[in-house]
C-alpha atoms as a PDB file:
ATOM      1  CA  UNK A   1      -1.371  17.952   9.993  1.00  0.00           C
ATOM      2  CA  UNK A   2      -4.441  19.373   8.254  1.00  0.00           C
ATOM      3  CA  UNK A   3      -2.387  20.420   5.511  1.00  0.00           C
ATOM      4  CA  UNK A   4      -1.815  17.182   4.274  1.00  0.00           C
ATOM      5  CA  UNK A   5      -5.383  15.969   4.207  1.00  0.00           C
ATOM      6  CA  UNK A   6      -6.770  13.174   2.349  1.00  0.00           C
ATOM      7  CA  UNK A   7      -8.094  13.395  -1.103  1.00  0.00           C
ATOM      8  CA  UNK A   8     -11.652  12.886  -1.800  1.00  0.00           C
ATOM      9  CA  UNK A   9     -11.897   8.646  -2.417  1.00  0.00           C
ATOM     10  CA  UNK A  10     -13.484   9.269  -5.489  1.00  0.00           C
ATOM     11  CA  UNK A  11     -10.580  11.491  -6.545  1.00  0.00           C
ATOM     12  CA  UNK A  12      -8.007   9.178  -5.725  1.00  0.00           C
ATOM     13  CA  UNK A  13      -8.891   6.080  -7.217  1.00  0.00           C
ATOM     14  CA  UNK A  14      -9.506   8.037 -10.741  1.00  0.00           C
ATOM     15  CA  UNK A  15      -5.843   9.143 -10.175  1.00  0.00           C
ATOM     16  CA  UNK A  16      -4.406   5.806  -9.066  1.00  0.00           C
ATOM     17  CA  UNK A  17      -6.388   4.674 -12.085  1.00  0.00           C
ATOM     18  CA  UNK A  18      -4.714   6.823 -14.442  1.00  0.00           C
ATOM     19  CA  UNK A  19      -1.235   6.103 -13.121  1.00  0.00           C
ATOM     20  CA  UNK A  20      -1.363   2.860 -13.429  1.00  0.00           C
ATOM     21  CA  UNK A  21      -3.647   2.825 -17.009  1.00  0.00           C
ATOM     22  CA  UNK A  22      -5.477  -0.127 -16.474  1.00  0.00           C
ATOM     23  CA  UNK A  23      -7.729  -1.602 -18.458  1.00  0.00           C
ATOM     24  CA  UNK A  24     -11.597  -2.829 -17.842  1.00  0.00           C
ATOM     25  CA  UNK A  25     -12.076  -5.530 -15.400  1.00  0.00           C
ATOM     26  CA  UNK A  26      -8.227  -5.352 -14.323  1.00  0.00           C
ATOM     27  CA  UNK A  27      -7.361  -7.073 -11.395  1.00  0.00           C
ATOM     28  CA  UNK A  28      -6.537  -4.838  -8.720  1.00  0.00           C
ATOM     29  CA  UNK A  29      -5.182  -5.655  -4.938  1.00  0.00           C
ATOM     30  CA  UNK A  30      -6.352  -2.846  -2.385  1.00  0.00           C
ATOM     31  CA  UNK A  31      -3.953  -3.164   0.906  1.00  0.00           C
ATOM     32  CA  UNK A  32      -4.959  -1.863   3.826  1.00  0.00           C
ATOM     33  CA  UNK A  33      -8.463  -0.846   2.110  1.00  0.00           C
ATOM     34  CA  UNK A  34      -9.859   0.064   5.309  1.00  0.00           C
ATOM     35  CA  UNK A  35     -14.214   0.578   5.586  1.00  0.00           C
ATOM     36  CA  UNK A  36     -13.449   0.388   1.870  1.00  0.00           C
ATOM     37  CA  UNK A  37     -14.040   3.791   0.078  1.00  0.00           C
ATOM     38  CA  UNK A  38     -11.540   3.367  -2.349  1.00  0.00           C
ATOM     39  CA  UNK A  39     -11.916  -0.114  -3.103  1.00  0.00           C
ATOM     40  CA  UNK A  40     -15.297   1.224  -4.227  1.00  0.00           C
ATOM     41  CA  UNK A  41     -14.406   3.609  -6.150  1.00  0.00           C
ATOM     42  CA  UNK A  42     -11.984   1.338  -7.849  1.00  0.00           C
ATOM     43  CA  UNK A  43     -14.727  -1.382  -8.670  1.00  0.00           C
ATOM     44  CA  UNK A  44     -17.037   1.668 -10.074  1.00  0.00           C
ATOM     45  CA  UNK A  45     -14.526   2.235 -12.433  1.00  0.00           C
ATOM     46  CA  UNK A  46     -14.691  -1.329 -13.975  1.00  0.00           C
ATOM     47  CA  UNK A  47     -12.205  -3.068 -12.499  1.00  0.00           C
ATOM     48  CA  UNK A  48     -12.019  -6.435 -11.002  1.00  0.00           C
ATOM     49  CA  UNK A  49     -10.691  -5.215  -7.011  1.00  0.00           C
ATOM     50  CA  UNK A  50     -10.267  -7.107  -3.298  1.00  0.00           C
ATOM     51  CA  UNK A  51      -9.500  -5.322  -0.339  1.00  0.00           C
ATOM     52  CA  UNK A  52      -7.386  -6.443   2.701  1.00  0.00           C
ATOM     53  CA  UNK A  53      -7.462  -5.118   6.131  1.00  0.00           C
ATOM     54  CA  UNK A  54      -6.653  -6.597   9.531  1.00  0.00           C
ATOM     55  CA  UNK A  55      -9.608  -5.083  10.985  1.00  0.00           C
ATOM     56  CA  UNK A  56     -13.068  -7.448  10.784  1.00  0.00           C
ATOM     57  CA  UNK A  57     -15.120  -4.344  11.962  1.00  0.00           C
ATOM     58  CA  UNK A  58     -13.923  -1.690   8.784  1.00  0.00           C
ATOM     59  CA  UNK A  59     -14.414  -4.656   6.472  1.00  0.00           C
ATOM     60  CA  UNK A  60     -17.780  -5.302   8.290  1.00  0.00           C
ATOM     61  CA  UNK A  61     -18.800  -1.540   7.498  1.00  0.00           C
ATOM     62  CA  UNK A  62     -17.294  -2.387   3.210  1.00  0.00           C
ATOM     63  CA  UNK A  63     -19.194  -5.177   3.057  1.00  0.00           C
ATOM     64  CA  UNK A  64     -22.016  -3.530   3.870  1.00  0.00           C
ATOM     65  CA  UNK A  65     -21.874  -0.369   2.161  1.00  0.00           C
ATOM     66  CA  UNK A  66     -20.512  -2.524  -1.115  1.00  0.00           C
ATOM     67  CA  UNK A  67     -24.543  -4.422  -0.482  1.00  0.00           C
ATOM     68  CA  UNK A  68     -26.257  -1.332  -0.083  1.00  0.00           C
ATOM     69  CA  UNK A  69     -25.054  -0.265  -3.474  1.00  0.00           C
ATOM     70  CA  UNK A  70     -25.365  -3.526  -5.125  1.00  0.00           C
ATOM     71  CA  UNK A  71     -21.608  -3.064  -6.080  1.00  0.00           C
ATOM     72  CA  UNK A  72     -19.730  -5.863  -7.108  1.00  0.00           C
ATOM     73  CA  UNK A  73     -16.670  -5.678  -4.891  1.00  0.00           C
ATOM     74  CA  UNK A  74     -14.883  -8.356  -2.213  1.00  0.00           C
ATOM     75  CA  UNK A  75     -13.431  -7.953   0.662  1.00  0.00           C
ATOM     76  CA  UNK A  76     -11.009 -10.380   3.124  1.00  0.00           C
ATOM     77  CA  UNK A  77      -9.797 -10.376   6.680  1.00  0.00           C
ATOM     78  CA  UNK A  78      -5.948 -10.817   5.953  1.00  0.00           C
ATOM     79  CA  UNK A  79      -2.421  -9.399   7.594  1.00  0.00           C
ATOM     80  CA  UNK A  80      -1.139  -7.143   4.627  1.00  0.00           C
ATOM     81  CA  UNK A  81       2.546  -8.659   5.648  1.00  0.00           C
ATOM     82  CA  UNK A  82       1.232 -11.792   4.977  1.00  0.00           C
ATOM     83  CA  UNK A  83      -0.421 -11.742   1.480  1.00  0.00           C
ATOM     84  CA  UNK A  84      -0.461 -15.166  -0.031  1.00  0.00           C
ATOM     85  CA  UNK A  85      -1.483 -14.517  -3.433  1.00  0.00           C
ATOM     86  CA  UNK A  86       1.479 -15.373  -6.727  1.00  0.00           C
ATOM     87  CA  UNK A  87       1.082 -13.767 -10.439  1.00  0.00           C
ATOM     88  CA  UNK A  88      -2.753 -12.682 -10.036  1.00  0.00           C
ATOM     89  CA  UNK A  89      -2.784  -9.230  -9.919  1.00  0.00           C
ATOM     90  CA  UNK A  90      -2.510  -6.306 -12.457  1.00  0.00           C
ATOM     91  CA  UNK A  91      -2.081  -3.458 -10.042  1.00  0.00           C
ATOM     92  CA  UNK A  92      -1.582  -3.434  -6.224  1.00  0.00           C
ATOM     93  CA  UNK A  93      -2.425  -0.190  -4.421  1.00  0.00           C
ATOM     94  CA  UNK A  94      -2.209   1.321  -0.616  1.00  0.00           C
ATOM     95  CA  UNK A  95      -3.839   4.995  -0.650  1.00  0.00           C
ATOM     96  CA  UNK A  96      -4.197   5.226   2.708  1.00  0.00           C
ATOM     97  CA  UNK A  97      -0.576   5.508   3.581  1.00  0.00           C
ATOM     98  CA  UNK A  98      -0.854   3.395   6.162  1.00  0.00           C
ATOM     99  CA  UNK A  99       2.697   1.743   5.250  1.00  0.00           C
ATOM    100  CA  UNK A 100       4.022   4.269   7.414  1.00  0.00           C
ATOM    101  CA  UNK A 101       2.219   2.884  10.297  1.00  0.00           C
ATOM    102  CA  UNK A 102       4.099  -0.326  10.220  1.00  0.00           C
ATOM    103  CA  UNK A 103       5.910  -1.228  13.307  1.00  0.00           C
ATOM    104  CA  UNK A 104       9.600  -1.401  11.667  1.00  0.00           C
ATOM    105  CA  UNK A 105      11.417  -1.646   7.864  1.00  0.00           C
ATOM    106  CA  UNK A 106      11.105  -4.915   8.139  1.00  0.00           C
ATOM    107  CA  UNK A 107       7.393  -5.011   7.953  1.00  0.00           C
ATOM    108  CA  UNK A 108       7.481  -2.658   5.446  1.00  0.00           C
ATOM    109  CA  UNK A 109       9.717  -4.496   3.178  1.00  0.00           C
ATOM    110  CA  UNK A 110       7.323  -7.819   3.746  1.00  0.00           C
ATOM    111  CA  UNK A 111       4.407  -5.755   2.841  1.00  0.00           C
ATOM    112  CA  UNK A 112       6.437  -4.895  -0.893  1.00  0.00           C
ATOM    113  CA  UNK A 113       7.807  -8.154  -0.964  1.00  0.00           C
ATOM    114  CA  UNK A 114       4.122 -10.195  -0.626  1.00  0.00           C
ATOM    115  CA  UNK A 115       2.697  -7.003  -3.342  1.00  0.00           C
ATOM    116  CA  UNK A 116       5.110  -7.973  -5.618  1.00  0.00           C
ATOM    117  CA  UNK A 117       4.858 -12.043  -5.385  1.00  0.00           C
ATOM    118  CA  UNK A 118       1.037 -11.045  -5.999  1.00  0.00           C
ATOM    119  CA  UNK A 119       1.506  -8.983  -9.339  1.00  0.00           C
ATOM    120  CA  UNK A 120       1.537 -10.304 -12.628  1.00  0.00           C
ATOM    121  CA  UNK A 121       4.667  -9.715 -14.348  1.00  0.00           C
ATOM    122  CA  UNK A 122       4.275  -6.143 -15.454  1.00  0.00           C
ATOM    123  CA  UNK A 123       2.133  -5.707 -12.901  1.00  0.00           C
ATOM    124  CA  UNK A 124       2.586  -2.029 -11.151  1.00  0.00           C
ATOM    125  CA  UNK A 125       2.510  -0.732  -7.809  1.00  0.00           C
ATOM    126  CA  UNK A 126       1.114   2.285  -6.280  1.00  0.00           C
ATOM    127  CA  UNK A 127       2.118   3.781  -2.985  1.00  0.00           C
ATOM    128  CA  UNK A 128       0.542   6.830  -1.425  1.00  0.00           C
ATOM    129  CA  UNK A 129       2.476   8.486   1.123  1.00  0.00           C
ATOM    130  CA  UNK A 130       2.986  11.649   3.105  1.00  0.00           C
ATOM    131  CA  UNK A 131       5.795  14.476   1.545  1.00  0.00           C
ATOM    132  CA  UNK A 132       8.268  13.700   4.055  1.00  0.00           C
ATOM    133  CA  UNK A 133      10.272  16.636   2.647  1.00  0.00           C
ATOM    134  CA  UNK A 134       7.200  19.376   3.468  1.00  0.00           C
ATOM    135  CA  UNK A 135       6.722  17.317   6.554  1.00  0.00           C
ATOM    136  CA  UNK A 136       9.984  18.128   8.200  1.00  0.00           C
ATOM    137  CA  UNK A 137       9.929  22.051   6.692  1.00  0.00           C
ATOM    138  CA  UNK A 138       6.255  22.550   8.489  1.00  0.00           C
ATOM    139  CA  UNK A 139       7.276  20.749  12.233  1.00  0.00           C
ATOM    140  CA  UNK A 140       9.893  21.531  14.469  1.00  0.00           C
ATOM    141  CA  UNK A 141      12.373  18.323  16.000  1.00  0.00           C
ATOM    142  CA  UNK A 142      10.633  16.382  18.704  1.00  0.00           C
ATOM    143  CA  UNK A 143      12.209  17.391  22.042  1.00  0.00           C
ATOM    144  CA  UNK A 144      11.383  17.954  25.410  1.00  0.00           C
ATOM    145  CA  UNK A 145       7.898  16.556  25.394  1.00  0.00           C
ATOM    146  CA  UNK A 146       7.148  18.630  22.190  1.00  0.00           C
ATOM    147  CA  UNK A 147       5.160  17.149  19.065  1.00  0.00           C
ATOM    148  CA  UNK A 148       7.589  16.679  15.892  1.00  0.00           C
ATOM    149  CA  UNK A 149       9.159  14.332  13.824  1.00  0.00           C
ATOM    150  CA  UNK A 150      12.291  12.310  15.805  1.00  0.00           C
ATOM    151  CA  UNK A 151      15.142  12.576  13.478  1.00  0.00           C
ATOM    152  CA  UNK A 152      16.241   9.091  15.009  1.00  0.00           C
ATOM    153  CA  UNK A 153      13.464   7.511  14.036  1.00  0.00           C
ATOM    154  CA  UNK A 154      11.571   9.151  10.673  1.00  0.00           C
ATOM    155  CA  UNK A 155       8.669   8.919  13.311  1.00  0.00           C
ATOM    156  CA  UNK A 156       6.016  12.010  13.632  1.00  0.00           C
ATOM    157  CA  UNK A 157       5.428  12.294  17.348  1.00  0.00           C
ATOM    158  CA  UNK A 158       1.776  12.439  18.552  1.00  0.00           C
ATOM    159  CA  UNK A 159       0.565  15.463  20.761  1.00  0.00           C
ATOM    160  CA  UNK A 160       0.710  12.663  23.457  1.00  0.00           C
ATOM    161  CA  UNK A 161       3.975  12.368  22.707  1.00  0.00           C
ATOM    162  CA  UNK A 162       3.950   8.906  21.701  1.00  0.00           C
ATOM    163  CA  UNK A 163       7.566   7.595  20.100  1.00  0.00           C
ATOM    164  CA  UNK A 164       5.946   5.469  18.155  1.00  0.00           C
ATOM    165  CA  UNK A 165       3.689   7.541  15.463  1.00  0.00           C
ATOM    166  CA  UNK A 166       3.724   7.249  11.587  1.00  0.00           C
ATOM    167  CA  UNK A 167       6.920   7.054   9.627  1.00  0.00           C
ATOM    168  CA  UNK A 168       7.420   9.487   6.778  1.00  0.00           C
ATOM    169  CA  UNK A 169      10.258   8.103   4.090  1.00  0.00           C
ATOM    170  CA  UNK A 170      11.941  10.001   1.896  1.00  0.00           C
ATOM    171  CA  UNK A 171      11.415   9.023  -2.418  1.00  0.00           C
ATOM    172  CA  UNK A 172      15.468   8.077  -2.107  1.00  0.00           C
ATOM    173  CA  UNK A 173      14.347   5.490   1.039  1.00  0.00           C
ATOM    174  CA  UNK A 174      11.204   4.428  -0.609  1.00  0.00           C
ATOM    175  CA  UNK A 175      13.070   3.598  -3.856  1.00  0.00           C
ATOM    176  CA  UNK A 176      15.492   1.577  -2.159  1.00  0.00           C
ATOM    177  CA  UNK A 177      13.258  -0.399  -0.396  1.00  0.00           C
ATOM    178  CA  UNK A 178      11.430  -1.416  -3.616  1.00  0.00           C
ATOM    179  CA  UNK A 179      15.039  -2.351  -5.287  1.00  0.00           C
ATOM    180  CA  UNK A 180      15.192  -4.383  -2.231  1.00  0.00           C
ATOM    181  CA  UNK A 181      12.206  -6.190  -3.236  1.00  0.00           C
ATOM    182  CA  UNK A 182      12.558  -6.470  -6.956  1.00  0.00           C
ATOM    183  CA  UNK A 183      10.399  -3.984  -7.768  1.00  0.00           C
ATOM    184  CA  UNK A 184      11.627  -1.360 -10.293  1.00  0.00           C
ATOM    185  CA  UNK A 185      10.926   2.489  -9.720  1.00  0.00           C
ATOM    186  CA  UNK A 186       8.686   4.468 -12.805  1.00  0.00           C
ATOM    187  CA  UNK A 187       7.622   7.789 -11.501  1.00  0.00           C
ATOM    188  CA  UNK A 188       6.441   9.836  -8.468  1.00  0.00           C
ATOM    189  CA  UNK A 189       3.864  12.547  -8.425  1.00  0.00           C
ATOM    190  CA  UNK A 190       2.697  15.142  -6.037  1.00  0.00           C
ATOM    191  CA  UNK A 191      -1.146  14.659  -5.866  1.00  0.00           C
ATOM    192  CA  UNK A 192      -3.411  12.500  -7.859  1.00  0.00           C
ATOM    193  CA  UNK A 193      -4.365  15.324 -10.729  1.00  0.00           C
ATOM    194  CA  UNK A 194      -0.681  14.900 -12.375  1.00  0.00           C
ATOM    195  CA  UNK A 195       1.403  16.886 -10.023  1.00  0.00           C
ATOM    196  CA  UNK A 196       4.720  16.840 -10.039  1.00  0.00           C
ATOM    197  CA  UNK A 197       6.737  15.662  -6.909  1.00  0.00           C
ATOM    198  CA  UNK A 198       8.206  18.594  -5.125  1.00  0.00           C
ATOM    199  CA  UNK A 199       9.316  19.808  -1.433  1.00  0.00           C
ATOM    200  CA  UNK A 200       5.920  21.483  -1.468  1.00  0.00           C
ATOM    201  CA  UNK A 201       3.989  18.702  -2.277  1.00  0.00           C
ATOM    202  CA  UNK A 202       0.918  17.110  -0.093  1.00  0.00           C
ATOM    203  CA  UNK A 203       1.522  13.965  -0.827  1.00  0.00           C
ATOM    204  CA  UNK A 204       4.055  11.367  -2.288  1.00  0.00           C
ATOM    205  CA  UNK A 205       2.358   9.102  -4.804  1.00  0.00           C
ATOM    206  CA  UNK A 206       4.965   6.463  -6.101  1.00  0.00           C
ATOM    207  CA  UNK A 207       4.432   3.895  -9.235  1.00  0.00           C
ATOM    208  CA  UNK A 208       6.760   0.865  -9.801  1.00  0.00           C
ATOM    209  CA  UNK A 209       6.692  -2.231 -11.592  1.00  0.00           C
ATOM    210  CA  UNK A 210       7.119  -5.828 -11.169  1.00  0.00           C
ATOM    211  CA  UNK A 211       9.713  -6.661 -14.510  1.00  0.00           C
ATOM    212  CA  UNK A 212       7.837  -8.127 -17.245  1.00  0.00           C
ATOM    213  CA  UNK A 213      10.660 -10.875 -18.011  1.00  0.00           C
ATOM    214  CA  UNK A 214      10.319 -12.182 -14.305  1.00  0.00           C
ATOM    215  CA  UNK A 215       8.528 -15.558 -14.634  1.00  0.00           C
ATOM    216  CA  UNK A 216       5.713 -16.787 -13.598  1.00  0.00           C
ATOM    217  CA  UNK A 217       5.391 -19.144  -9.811  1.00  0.00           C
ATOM    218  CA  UNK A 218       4.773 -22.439 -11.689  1.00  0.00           C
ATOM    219  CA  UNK A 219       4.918 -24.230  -8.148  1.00  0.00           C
ATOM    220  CA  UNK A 220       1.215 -23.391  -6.183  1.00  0.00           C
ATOM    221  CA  UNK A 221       1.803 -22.524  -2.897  1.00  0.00           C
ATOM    222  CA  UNK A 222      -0.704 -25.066  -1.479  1.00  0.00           C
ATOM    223  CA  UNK A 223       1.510 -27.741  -3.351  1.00  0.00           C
ATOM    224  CA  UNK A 224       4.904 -26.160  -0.929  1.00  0.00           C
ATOM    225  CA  UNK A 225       2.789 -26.355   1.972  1.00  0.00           C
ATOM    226  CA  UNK A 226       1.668 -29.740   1.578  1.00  0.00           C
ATOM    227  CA  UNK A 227       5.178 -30.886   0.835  1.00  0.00           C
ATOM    228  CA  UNK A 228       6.515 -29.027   4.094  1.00  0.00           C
ATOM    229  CA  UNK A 229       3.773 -30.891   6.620  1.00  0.00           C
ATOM    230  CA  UNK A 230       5.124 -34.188   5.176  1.00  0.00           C
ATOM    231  CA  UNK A 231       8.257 -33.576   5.638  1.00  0.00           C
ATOM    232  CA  UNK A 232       7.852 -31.578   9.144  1.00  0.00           C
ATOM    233  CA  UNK A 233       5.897 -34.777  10.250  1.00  0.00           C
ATOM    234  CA  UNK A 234       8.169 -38.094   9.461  1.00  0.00           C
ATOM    235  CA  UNK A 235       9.053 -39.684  12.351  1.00  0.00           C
ATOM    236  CA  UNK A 236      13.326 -39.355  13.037  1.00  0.00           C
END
């Protein structure tokens, strides 16, 4: 797969930056942010940006490269299917197209879902994934034991052979899935310098948008929570 490297951090949260044309001190979301090089990036830009990760020991390494720098950044512990946050954000990204490590759809669809509850109305989206269409043209089908992608599954098979490796989607799939969600589609591009999306792309880099009309949560989520224990606990 060393064809479909990763962009230099640096490089990719300038891009994601200009996709999304924020403006200084926006509130970004980072999901899945990782030891944090991109979140980084993102705060030296100007903007206002917390990173999420399931994993204490990357966020451990973010924290303290974000000190060493004296860089103005925050980072929490948090399942990126279970993002609690309603009508703060100005821009959620993934760039580490780790989406396509979740177990099933249905993870996937929580992970959009949760991005879009934490988006301001307006708010955009930015997804960066692997070209699933130069992905299937550069590996053969996975069978007998062989590395590939399973046609089955959308799965890329490991040299191990593992059945359960990263998931490449398709733009038709991906835009689905963020209908699915309430999330409207705006554009795709092929790499962060203004490519356009092709079968020969590297990457997949999708923007969408939470609608602007879609109201504001008026009802906190602490205040739902609260109500649900009393209820849950009265005595039949």
């Amino acid at each position: 797969m060393s064809g479909h490297g990763a962009a230099p951090p640096a490089r990719q949260a300038a891009g994601a930056a200009r996709y999304l044309a924020l403006e200084p001190r926006a509130r970004v979301l980072d999901l899945a942010c990782g030891c944090g090089r991109q979140t980084m990036e993102l705060a030296r830009l100007g903007l206002r940006v917390l990173g999420v990760d399931d994993r204490e020991e990357a966020l451990g390494r973010a924290r303290a490269a974000a000190r060493d720098v004296r860089l103005n950044v925050h980072f929490l512990n948090t399942d990126v299917r279970r993002i609690s946050y309603r009508d703060e954000f100005d821009a959620v990204v993934n760039l580490h197209r780790s989406v396509g490590a979740l177990p099933c759809e249905r993870d996937l669809l929580k992970v959009l879902d949760g991005a879009r509850r934490a988006l301001k109305p307006g708010g955009k989206l930015l997804l960066d994934l692997l070209n699933r269409e130069r992905v299937i043209r550069s590996l053969p089908s996975a069978a007998a034991g062989r590395p590939g992608l399973d046609l089955e599954t959308g799965r890329l098979e490991s040299r191990r052979g593992a059945a359960a490796g990263l998931r490449v989607y398709a733009l038709t799939e991906i835009r689905a899935l963020l209908e699915r969600c309430g999330l409207a589609y705006r554009r795709s591009w092929g790499g962060y310098e203004g490519q356009d999306y092709g079968l020969e792309s590297e990457r997949l880099i999708v923007l969408a948008e939470r609608s602007a009309a879609e109201p504001r949560r008026r009802q906190r989520r602490v205040e739902e929570l609260e109500a649900a224990i009393r209820i849950k606990g009265r005595r039949k």
